[in-house]
PDB file of N, CA and C in Angstrom:
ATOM      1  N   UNK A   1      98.037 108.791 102.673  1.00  0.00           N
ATOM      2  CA  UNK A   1      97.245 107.617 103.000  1.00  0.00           C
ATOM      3  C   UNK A   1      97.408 107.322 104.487  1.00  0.00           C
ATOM      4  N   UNK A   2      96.281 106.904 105.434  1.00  0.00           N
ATOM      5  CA  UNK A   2      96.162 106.771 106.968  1.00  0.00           C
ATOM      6  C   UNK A   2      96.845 105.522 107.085  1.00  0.00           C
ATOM      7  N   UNK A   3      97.375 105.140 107.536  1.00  0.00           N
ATOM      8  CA  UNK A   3      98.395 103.730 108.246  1.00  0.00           C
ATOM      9  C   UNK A   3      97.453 102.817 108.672  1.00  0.00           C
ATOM     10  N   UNK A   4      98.073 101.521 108.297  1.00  0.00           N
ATOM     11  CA  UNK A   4      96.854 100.960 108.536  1.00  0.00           C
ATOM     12  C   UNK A   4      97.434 100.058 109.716  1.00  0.00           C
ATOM     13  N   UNK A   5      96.614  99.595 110.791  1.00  0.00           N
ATOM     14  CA  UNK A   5      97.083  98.626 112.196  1.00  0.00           C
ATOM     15  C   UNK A   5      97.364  97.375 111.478  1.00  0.00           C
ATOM     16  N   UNK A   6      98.745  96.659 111.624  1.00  0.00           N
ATOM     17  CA  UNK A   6      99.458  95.643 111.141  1.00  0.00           C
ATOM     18  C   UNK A   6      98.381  94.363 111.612  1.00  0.00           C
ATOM     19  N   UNK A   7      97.919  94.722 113.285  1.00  0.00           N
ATOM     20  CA  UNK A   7      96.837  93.154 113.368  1.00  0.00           C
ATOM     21  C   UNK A   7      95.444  92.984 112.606  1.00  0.00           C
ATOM     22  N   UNK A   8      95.278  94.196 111.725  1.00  0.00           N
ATOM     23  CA  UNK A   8      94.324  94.158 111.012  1.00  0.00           C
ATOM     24  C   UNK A   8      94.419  93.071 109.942  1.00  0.00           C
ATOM     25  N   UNK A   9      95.874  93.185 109.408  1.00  0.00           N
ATOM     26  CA  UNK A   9      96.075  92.677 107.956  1.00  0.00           C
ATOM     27  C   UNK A   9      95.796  91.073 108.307  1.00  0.00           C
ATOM     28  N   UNK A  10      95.479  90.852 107.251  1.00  0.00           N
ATOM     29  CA  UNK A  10      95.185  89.121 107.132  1.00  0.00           C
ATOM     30  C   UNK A  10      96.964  88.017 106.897  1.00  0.00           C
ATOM     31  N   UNK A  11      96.748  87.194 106.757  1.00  0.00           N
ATOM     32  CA  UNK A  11      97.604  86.038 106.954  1.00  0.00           C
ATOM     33  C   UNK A  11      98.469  85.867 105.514  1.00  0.00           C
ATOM     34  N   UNK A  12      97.634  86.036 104.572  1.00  0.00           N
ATOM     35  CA  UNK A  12      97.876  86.429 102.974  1.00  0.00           C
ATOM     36  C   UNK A  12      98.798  87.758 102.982  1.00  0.00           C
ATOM     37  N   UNK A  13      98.228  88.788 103.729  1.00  0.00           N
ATOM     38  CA  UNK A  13      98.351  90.344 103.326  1.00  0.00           C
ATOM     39  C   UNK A  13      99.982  90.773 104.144  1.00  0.00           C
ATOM     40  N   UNK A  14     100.335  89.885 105.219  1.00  0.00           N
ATOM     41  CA  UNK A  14     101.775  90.117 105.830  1.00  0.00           C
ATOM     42  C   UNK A  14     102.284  89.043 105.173  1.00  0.00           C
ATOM     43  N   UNK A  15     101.816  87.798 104.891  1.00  0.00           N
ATOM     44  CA  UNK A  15     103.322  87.347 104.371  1.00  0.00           C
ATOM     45  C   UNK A  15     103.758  88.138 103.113  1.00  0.00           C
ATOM     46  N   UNK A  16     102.804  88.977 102.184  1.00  0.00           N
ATOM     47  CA  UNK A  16     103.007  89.394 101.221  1.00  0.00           C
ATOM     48  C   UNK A  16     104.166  90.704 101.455  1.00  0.00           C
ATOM     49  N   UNK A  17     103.439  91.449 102.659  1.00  0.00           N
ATOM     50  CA  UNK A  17     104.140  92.521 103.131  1.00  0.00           C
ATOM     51  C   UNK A  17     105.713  92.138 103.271  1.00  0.00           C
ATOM     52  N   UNK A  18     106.170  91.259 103.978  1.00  0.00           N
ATOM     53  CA  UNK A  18     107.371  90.663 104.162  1.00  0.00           C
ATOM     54  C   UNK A  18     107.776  90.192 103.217  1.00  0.00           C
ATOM     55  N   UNK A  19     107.445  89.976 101.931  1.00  0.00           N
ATOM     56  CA  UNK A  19     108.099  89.586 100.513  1.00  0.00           C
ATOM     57  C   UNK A  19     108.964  90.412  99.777  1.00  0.00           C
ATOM     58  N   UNK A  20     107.858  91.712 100.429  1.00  0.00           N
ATOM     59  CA  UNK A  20     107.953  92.989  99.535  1.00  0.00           C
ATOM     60  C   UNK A  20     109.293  93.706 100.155  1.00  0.00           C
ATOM     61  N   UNK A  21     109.250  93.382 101.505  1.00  0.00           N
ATOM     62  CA  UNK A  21     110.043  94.135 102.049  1.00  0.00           C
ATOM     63  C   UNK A  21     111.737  93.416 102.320  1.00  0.00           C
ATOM     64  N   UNK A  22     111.472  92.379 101.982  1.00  0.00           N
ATOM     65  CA  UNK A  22     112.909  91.296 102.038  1.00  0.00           C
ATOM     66  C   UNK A  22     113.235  92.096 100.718  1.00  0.00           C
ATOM     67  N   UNK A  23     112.598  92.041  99.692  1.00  0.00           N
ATOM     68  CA  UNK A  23     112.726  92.260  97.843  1.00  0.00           C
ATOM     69  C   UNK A  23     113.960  93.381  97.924  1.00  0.00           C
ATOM     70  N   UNK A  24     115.151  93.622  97.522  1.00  0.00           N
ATOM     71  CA  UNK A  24     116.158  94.617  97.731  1.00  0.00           C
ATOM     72  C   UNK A  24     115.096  95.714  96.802  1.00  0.00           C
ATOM     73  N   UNK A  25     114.397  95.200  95.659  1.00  0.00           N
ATOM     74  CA  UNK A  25     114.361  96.496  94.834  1.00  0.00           C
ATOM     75  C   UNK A  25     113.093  97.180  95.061  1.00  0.00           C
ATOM     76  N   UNK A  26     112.420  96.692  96.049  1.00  0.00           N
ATOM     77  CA  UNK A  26     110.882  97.220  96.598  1.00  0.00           C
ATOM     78  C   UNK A  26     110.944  98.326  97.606  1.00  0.00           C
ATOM     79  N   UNK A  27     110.646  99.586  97.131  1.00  0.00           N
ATOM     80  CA  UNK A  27     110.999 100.638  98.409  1.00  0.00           C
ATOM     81  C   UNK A  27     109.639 100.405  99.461  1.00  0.00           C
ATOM     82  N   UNK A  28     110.435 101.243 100.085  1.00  0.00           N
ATOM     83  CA  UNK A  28     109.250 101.458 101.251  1.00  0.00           C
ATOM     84  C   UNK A  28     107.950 101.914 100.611  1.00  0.00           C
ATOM     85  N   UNK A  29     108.227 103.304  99.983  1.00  0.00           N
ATOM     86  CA  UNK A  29     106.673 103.646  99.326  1.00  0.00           C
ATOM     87  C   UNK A  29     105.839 102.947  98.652  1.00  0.00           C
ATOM     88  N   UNK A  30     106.642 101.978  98.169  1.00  0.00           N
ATOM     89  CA  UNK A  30     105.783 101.214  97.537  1.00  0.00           C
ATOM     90  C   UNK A  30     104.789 100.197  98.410  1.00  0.00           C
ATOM     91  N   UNK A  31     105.465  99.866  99.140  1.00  0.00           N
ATOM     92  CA  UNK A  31     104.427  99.395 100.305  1.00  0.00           C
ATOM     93  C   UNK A  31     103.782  99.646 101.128  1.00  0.00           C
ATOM     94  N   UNK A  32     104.086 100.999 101.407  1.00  0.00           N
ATOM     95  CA  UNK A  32     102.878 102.160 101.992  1.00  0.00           C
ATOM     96  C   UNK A  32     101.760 102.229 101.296  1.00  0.00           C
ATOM     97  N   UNK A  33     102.481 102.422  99.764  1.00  0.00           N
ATOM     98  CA  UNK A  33     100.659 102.904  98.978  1.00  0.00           C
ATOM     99  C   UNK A  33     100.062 101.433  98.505  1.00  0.00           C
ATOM    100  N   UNK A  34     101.067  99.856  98.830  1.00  0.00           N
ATOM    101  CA  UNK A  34      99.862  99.044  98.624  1.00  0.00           C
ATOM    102  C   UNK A  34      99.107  99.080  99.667  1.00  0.00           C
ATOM    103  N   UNK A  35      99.557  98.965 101.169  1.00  0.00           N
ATOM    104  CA  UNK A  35      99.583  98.188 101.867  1.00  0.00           C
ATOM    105  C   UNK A  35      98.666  99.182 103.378  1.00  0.00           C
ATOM    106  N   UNK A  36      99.255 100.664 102.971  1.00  0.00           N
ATOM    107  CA  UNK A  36      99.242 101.577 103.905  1.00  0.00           C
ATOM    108  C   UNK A  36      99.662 101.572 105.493  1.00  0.00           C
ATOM    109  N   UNK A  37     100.911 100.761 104.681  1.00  0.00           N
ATOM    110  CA  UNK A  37     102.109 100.270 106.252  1.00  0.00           C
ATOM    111  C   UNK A  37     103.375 101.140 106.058  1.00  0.00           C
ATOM    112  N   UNK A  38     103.929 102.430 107.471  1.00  0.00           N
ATOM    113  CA  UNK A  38     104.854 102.680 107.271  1.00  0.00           C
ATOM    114  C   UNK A  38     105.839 102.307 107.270  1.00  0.00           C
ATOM    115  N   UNK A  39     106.995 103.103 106.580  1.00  0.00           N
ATOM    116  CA  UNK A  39     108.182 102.615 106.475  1.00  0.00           C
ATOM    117  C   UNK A  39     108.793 101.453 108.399  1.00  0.00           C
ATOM    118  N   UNK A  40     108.083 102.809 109.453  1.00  0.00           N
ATOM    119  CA  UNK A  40     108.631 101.786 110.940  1.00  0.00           C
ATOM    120  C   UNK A  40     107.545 100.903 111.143  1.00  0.00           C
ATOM    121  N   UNK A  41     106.669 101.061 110.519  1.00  0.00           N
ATOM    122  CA  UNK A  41     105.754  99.996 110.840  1.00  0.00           C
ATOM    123  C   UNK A  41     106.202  98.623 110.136  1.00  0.00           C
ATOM    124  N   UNK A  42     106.813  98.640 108.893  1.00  0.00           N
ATOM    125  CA  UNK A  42     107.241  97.656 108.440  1.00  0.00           C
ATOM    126  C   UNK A  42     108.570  97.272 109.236  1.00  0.00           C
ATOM    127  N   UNK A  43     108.876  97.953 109.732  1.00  0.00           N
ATOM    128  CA  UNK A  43     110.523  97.465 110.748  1.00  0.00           C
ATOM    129  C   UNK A  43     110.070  96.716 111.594  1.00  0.00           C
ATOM    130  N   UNK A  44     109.024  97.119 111.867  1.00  0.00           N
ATOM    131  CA  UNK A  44     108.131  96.562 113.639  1.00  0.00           C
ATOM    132  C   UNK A  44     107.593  95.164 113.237  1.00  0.00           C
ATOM    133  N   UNK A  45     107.160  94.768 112.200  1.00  0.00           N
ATOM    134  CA  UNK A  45     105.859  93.966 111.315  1.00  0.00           C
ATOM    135  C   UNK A  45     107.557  92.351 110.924  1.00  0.00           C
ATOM    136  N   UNK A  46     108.927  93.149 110.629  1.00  0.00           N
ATOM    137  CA  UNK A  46     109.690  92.358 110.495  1.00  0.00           C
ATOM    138  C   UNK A  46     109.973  92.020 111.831  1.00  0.00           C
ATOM    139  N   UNK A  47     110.141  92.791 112.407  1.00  0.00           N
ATOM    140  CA  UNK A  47     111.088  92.467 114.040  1.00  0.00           C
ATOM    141  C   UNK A  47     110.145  91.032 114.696  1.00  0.00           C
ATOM    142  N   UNK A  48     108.801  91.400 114.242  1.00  0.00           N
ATOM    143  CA  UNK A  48     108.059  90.860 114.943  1.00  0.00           C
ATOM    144  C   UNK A  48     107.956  89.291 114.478  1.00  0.00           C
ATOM    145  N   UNK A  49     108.132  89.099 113.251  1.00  0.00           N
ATOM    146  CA  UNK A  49     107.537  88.145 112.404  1.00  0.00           C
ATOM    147  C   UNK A  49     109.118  87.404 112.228  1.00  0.00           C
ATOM    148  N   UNK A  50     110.070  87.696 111.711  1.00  0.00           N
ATOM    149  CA  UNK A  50     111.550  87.176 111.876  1.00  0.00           C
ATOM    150  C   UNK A  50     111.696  86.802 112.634  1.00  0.00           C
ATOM    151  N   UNK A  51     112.818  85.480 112.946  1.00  0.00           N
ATOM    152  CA  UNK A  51     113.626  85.273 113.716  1.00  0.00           C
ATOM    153  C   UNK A  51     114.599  86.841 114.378  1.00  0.00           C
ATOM    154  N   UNK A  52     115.565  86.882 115.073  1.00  0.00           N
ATOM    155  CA  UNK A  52     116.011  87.852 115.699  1.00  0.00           C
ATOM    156  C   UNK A  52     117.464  87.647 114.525  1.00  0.00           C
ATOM    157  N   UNK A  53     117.633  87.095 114.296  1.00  0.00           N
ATOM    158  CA  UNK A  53     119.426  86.924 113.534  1.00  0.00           C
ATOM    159  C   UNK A  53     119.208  87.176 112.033  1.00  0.00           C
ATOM    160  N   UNK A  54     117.893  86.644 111.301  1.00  0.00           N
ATOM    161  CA  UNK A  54     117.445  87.174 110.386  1.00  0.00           C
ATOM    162  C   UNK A  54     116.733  88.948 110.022  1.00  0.00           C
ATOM    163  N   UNK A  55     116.358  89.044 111.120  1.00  0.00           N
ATOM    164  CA  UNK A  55     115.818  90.584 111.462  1.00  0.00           C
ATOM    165  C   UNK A  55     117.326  91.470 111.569  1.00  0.00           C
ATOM    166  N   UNK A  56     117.940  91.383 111.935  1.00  0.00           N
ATOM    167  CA  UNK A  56     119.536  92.003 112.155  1.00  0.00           C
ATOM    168  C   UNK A  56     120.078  91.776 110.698  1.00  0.00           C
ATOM    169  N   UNK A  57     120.019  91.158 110.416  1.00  0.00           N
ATOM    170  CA  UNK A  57     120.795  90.957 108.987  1.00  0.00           C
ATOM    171  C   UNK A  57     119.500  91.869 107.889  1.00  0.00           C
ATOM    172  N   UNK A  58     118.468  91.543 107.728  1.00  0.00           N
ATOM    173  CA  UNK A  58     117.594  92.177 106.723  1.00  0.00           C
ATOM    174  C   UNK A  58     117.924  94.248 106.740  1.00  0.00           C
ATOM    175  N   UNK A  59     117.858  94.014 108.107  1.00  0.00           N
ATOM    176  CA  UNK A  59     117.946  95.185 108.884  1.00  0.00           C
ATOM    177  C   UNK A  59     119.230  96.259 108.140  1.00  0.00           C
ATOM    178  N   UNK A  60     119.937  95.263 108.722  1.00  0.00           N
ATOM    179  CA  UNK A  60     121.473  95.819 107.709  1.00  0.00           C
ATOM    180  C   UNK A  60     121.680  96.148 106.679  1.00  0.00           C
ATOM    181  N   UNK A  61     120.826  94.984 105.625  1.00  0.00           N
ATOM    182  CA  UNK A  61     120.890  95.434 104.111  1.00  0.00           C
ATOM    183  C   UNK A  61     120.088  96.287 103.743  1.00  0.00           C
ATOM    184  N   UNK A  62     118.792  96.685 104.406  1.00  0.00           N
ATOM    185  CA  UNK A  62     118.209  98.030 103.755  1.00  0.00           C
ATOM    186  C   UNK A  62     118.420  98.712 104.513  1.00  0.00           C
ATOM    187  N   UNK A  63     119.071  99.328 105.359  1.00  0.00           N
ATOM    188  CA  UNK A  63     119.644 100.843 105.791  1.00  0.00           C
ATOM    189  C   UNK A  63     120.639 101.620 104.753  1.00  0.00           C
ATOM    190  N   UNK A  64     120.018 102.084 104.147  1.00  0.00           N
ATOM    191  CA  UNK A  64     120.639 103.091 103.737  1.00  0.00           C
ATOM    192  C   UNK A  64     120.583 103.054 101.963  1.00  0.00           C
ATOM    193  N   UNK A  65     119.833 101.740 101.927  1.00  0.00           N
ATOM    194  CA  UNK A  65     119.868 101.090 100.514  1.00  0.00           C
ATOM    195  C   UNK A  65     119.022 101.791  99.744  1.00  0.00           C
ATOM    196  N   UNK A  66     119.706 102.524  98.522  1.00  0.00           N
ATOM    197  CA  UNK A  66     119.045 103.790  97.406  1.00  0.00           C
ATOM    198  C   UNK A  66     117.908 102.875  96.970  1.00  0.00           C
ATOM    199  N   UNK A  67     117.778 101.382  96.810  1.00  0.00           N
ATOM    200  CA  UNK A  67     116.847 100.420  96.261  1.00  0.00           C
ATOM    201  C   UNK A  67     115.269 100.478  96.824  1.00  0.00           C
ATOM    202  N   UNK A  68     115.503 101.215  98.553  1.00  0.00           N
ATOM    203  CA  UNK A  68     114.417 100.512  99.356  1.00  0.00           C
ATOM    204  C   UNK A  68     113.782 102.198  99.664  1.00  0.00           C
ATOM    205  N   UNK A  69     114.654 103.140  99.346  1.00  0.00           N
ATOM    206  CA  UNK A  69     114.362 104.198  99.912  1.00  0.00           C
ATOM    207  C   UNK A  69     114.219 105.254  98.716  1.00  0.00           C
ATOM    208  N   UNK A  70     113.106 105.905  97.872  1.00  0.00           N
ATOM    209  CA  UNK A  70     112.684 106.488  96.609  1.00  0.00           C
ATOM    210  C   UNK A  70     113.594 107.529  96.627  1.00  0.00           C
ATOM    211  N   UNK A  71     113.496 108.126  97.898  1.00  0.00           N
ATOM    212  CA  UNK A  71     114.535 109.762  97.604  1.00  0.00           C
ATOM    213  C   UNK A  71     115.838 109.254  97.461  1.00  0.00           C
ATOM    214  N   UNK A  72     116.496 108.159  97.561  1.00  0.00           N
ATOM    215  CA  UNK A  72     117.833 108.007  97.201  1.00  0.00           C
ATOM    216  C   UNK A  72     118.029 107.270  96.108  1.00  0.00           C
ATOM    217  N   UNK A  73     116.736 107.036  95.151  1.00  0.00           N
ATOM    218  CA  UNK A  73     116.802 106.435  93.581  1.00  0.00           C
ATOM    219  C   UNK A  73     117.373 107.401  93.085  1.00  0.00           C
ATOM    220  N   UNK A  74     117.885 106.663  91.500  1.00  0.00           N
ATOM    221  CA  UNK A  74     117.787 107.553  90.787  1.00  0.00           C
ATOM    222  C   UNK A  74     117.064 107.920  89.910  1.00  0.00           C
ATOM    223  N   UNK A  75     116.407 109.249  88.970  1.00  0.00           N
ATOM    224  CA  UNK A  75     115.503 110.084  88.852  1.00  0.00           C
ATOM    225  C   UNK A  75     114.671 108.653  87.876  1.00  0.00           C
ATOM    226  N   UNK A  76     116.310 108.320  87.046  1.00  0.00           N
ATOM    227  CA  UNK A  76     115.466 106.944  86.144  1.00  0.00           C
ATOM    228  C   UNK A  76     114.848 105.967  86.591  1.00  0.00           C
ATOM    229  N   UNK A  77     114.825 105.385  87.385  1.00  0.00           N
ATOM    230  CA  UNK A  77     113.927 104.751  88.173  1.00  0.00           C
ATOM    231  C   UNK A  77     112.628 104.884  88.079  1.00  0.00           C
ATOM    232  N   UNK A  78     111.580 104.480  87.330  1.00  0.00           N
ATOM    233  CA  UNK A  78     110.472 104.998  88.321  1.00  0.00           C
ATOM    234  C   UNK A  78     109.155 103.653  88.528  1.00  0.00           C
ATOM    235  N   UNK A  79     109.514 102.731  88.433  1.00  0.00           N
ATOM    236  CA  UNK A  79     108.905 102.214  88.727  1.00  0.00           C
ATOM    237  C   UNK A  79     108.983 101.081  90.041  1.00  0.00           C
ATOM    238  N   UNK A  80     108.493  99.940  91.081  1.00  0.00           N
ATOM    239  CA  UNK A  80     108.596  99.990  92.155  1.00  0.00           C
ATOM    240  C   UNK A  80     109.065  98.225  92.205  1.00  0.00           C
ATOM    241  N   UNK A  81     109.456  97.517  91.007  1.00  0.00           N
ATOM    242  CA  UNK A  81     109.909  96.480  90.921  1.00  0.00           C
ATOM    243  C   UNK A  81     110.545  95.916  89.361  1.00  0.00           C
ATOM    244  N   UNK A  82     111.380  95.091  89.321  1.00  0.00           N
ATOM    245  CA  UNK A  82     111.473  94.465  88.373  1.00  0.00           C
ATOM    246  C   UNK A  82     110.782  94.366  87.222  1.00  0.00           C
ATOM    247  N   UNK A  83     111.189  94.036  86.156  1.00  0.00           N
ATOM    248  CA  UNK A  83     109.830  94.335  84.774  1.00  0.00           C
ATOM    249  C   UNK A  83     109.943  92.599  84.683  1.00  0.00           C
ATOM    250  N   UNK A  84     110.659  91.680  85.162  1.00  0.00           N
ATOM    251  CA  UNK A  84     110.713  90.419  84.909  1.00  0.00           C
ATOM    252  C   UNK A  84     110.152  89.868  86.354  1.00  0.00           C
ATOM    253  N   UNK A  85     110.212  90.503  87.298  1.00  0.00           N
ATOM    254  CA  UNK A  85     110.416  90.152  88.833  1.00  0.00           C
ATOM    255  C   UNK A  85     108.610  89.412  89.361  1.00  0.00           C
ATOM    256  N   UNK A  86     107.805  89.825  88.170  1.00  0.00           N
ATOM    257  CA  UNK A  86     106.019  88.979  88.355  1.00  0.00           C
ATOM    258  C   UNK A  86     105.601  88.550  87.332  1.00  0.00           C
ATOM    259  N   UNK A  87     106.123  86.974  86.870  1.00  0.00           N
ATOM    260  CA  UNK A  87     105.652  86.308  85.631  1.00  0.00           C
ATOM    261  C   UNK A  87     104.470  85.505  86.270  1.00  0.00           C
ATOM    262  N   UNK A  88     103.341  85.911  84.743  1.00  0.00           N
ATOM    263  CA  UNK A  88     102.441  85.272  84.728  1.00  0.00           C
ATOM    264  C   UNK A  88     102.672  83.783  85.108  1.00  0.00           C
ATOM    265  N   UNK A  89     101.854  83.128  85.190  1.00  0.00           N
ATOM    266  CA  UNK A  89     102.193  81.944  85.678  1.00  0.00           C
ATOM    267  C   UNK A  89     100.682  81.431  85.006  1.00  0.00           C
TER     268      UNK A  89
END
């Protein structure tokens, strides 16, 4: 999927992006194939949109995190959130 330019997205469509990407259990791919934002594009999209002390800290917790990153799931895994994590409302 082609990447899509972050000033394109609407006002709705990044705060959503930044939901997804705070979420510990939301990988990156998964927000590529909603969103068609890469994994550094979403680094860039936080850096930008965060405070700087909050961006350092988010930063921290998904480096390296098997949660945010598909090739370091495990195989059982396969889906891209919580089964409780989007109640109807």
């Amino acid at each position: 999927m082609p990447t899509t330019p972050i000033k394109t997205l609407s006002a709705a469509d990044k705060s959503r992006l930044i939901e997804m990407a705070w979420e510990d259990r939301t990988p990156f791919d998964a927000i590529e194939q909603s969103f068609g934002i890469s994994e550094s594009q979403v680094i860039a999209l936080m850096r930008q949109e965060l405070k700087r002390s909050s961006f350092e800290l988010w930063r921290k917790r998904v480096t390296g995190r098997a949660t945010k990153h598909v090739a370091l799931r495990s195989k059982l895994v396969n889906r891209a959130y919580c089964s409780t994590q989007y109640k109807i409302k």
